[in-house]
N, C-alpha and C. Protein backbone atom coordinates (compact mmCIF):
# COMPACT_ATOMS: atom_id res chain seq x y z
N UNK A 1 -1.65 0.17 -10.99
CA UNK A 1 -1.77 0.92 -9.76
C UNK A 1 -0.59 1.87 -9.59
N UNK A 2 0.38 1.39 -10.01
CA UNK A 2 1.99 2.11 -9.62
C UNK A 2 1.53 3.52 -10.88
N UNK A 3 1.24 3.33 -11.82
CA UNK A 3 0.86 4.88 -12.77
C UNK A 3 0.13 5.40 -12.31
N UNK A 4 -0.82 4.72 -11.54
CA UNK A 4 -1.78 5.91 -10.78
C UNK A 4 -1.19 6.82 -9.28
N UNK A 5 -0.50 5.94 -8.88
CA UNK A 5 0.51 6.56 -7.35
C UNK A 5 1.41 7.39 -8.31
N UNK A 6 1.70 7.44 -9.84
CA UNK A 6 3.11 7.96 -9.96
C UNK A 6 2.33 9.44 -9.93
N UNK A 7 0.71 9.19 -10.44
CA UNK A 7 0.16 10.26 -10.87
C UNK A 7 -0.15 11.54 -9.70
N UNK A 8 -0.40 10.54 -8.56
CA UNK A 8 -0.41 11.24 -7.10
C UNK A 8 0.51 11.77 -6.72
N UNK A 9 1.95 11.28 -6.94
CA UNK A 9 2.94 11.67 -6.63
C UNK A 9 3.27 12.90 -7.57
N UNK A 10 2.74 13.55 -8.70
CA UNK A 10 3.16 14.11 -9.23
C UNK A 10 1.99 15.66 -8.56
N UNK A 11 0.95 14.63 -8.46
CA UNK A 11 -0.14 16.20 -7.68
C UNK A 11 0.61 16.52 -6.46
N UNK A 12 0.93 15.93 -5.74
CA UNK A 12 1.50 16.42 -4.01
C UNK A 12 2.91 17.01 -4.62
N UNK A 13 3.77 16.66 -5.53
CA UNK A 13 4.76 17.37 -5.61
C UNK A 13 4.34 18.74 -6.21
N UNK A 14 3.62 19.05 -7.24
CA UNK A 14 2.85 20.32 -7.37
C UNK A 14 2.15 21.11 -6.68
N UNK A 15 2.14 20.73 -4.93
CA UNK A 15 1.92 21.36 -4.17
C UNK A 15 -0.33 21.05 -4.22
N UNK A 16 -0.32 20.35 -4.55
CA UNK A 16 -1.70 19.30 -4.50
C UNK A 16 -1.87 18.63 -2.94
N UNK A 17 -3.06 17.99 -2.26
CA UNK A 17 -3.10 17.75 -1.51
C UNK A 17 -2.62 15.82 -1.28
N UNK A 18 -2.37 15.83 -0.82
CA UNK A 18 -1.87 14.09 -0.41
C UNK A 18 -3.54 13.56 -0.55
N UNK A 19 -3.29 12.40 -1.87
CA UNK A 19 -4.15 11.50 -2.13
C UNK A 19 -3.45 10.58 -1.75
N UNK A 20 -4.31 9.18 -1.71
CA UNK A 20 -4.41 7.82 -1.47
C UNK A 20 -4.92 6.65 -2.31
N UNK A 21 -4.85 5.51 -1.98
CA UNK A 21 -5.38 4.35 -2.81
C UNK A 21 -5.52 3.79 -1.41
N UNK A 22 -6.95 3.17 -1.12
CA UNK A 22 -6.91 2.59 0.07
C UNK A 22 -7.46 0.92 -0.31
N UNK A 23 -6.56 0.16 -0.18
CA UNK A 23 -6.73 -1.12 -1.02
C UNK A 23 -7.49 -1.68 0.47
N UNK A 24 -8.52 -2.68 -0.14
CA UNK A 24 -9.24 -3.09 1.23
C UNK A 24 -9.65 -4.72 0.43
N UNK A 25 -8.84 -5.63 1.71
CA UNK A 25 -9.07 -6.87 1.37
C UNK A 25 -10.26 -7.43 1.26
N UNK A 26 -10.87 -8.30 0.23
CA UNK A 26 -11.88 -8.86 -0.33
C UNK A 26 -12.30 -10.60 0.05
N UNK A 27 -12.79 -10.53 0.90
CA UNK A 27 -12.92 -12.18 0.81
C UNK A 27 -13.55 -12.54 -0.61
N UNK A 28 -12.99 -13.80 -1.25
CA UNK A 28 -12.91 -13.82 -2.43
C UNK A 28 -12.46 -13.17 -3.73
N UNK A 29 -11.72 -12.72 -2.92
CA UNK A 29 -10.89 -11.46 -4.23
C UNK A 29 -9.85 -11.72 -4.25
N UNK A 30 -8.88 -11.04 -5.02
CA UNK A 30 -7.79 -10.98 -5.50
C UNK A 30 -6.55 -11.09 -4.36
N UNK A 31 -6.65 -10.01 -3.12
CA UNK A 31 -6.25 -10.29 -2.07
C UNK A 31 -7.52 -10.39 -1.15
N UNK A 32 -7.20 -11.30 -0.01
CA UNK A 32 -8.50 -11.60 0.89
C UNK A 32 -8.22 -11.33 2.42
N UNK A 33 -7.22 -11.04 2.38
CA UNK A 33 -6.51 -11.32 3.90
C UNK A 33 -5.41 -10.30 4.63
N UNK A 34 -5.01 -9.94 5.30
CA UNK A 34 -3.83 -9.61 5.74
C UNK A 34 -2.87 -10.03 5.56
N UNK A 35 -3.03 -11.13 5.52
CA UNK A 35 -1.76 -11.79 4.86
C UNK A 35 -1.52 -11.86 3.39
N UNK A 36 -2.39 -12.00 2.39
CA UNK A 36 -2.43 -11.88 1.16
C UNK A 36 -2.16 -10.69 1.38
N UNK A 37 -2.37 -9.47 1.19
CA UNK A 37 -2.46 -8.36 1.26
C UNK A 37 -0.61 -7.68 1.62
N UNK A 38 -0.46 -8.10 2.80
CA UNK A 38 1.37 -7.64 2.63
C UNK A 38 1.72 -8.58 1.94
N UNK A 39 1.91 -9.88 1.73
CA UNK A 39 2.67 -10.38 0.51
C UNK A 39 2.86 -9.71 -0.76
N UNK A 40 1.39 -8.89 -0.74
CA UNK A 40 1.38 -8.29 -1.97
C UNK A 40 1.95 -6.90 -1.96
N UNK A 41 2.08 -6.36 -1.18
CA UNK A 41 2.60 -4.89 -0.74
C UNK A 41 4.32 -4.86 -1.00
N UNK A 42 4.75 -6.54 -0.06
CA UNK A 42 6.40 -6.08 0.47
C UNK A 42 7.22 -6.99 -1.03
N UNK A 43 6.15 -8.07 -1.43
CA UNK A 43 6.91 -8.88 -2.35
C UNK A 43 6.55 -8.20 -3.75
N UNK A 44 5.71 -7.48 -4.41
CA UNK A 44 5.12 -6.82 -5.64
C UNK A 44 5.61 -5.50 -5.86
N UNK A 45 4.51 -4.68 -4.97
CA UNK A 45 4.28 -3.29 -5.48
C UNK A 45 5.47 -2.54 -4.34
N UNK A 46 6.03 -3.03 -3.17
CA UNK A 46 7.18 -2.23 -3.05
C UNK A 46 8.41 -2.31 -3.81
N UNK A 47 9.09 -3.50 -4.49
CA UNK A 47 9.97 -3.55 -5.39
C UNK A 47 9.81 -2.98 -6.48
N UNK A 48 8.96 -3.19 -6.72
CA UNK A 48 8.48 -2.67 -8.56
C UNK A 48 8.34 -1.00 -8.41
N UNK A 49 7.80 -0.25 -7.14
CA UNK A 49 7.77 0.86 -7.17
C UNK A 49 8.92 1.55 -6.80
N UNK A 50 9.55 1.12 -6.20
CA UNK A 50 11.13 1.44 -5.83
C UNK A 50 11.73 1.62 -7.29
N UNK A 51 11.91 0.59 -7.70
CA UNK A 51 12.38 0.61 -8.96
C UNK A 51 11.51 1.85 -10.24
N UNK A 52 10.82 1.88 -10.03
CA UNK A 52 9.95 2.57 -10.85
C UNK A 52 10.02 4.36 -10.38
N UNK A 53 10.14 4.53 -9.03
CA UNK A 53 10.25 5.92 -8.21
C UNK A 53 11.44 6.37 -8.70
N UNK A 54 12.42 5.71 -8.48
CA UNK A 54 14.11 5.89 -8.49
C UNK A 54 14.11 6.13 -9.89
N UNK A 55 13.74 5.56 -10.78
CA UNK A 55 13.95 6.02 -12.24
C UNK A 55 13.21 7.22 -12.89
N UNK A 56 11.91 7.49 -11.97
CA UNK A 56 10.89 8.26 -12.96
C UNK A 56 11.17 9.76 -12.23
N UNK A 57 11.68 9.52 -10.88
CA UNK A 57 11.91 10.75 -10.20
C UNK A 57 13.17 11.41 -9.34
N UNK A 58 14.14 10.49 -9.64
CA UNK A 58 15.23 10.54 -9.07
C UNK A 58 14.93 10.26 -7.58
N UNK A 59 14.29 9.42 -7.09
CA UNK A 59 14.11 9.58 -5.51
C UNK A 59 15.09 8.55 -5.13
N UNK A 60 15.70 8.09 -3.86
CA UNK A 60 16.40 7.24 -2.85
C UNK A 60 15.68 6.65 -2.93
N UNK A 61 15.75 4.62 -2.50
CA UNK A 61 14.84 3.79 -2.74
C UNK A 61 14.30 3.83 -0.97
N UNK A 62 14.62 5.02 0.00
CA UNK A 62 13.91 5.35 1.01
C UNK A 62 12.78 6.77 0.63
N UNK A 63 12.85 7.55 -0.32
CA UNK A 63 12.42 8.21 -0.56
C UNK A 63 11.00 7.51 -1.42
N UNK A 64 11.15 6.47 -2.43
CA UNK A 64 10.59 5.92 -2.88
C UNK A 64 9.24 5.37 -2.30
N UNK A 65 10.40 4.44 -1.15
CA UNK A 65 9.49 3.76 -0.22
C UNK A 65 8.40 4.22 0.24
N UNK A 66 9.06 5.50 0.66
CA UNK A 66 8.20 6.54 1.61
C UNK A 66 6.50 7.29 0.74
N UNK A 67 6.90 7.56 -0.25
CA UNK A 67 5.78 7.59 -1.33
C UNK A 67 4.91 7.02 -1.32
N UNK A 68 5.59 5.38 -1.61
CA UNK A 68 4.46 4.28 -2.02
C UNK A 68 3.65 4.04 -0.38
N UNK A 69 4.47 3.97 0.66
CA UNK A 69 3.48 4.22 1.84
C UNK A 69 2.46 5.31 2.11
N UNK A 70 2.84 6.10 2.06
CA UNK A 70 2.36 7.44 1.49
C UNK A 70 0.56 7.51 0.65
N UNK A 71 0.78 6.50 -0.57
CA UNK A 71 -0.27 7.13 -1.40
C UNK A 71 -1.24 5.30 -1.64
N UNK A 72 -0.39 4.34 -1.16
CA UNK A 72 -1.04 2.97 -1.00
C UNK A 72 -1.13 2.43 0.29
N UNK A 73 -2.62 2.71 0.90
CA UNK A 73 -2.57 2.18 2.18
C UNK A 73 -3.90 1.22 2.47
N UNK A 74 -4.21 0.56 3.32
CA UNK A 74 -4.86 -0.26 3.56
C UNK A 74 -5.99 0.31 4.28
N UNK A 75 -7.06 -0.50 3.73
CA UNK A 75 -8.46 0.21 4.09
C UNK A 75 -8.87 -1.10 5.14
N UNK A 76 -9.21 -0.88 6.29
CA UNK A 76 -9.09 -1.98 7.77
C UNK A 76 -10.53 -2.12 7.70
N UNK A 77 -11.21 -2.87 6.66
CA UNK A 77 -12.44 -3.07 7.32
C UNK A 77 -13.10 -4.18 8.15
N UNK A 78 -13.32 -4.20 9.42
CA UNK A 78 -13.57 -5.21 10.45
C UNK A 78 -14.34 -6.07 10.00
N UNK A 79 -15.46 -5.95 9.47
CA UNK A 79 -16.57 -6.36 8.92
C UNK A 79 -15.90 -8.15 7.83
N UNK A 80 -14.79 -7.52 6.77
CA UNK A 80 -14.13 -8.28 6.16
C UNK A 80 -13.28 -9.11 6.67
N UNK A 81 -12.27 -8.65 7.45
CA UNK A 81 -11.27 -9.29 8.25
C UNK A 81 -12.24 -10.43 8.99
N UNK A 82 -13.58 -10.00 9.33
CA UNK A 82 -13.90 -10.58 10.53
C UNK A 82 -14.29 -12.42 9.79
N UNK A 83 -15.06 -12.24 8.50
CA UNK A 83 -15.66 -13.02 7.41
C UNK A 83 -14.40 -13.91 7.12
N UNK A 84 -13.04 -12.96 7.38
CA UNK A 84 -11.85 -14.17 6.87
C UNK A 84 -11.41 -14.74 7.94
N UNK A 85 -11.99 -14.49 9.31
CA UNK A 85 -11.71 -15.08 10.45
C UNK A 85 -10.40 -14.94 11.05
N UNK A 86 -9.66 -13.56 10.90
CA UNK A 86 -8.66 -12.82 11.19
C UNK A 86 -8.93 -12.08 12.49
N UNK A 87 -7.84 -12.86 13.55
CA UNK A 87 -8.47 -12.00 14.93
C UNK A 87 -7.79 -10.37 14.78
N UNK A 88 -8.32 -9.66 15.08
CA UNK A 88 -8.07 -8.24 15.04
C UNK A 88 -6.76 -7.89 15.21
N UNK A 89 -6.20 -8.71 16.76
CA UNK A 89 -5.04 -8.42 16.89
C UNK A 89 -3.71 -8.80 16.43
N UNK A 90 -4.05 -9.77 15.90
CA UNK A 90 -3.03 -10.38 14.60
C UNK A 90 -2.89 -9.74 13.70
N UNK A 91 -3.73 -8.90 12.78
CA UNK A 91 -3.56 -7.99 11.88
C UNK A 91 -2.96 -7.09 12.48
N UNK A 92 -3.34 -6.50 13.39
CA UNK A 92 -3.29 -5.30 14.08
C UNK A 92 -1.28 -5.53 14.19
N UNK A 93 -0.80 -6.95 14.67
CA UNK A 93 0.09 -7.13 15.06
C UNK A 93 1.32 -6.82 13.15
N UNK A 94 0.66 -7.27 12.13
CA UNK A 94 0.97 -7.70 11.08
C UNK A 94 1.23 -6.57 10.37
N UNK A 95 0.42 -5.60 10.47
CA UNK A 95 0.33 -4.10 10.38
C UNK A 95 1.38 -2.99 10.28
N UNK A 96 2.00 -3.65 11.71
CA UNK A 96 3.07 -2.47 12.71
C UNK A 96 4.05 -2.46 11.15
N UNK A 97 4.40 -3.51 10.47
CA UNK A 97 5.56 -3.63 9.08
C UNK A 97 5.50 -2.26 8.28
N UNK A 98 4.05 -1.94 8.18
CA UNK A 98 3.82 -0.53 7.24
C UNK A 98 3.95 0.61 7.69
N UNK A 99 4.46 0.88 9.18
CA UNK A 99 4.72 2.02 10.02
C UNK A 99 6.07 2.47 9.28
């Protein structure tokens, strides 16, 4: 996923339009939850892309950050959340971290 954001990051710096990856939790999948889901964001793919930004592009590991928010964001579908029995406003509350 991080080669494909590096790849986005390389269209918007070429003056390309801001793409996305909109990861959308899966009951029975890989991530299922809101909570699965930032574990996987703050403990995985923000370290590893920090690390990976800062080397491939000279960015600040706020500049970095800002990217990977940027081009990996979460696709909110109610429908799913609702199946994992996630009250709205708990996510909603869980959320505010990716602002």
């Amino acid at each position: 996923m991080l080669l494909v954001v590096e790849q986005l990051i390389q269209i918007r710096r070429n003056g390309g339009p801001l793409l996305h990856l909109d990861v959308e939790p899966e009951p029975d999948g890989l991530l299922e939850n809101s909570k699965e889901y930032l574990d996987w964001y703050f403990q995985y793919l923000l370290p590893s892309g920090v690390m990976l930004f800062t080397e491939k592009f000279g960015f600040t590991e706020e500049e970095a950050t800002l990217a990977i928010k940027e081009h990996v964001q979460l696709c909110y579908d109610v429908c799913h959340f609702a199946v994992s029995y996630e009250d709205p406003q708990v996510v909603l509350e869980r959320l505010q971290f990716l602002a």
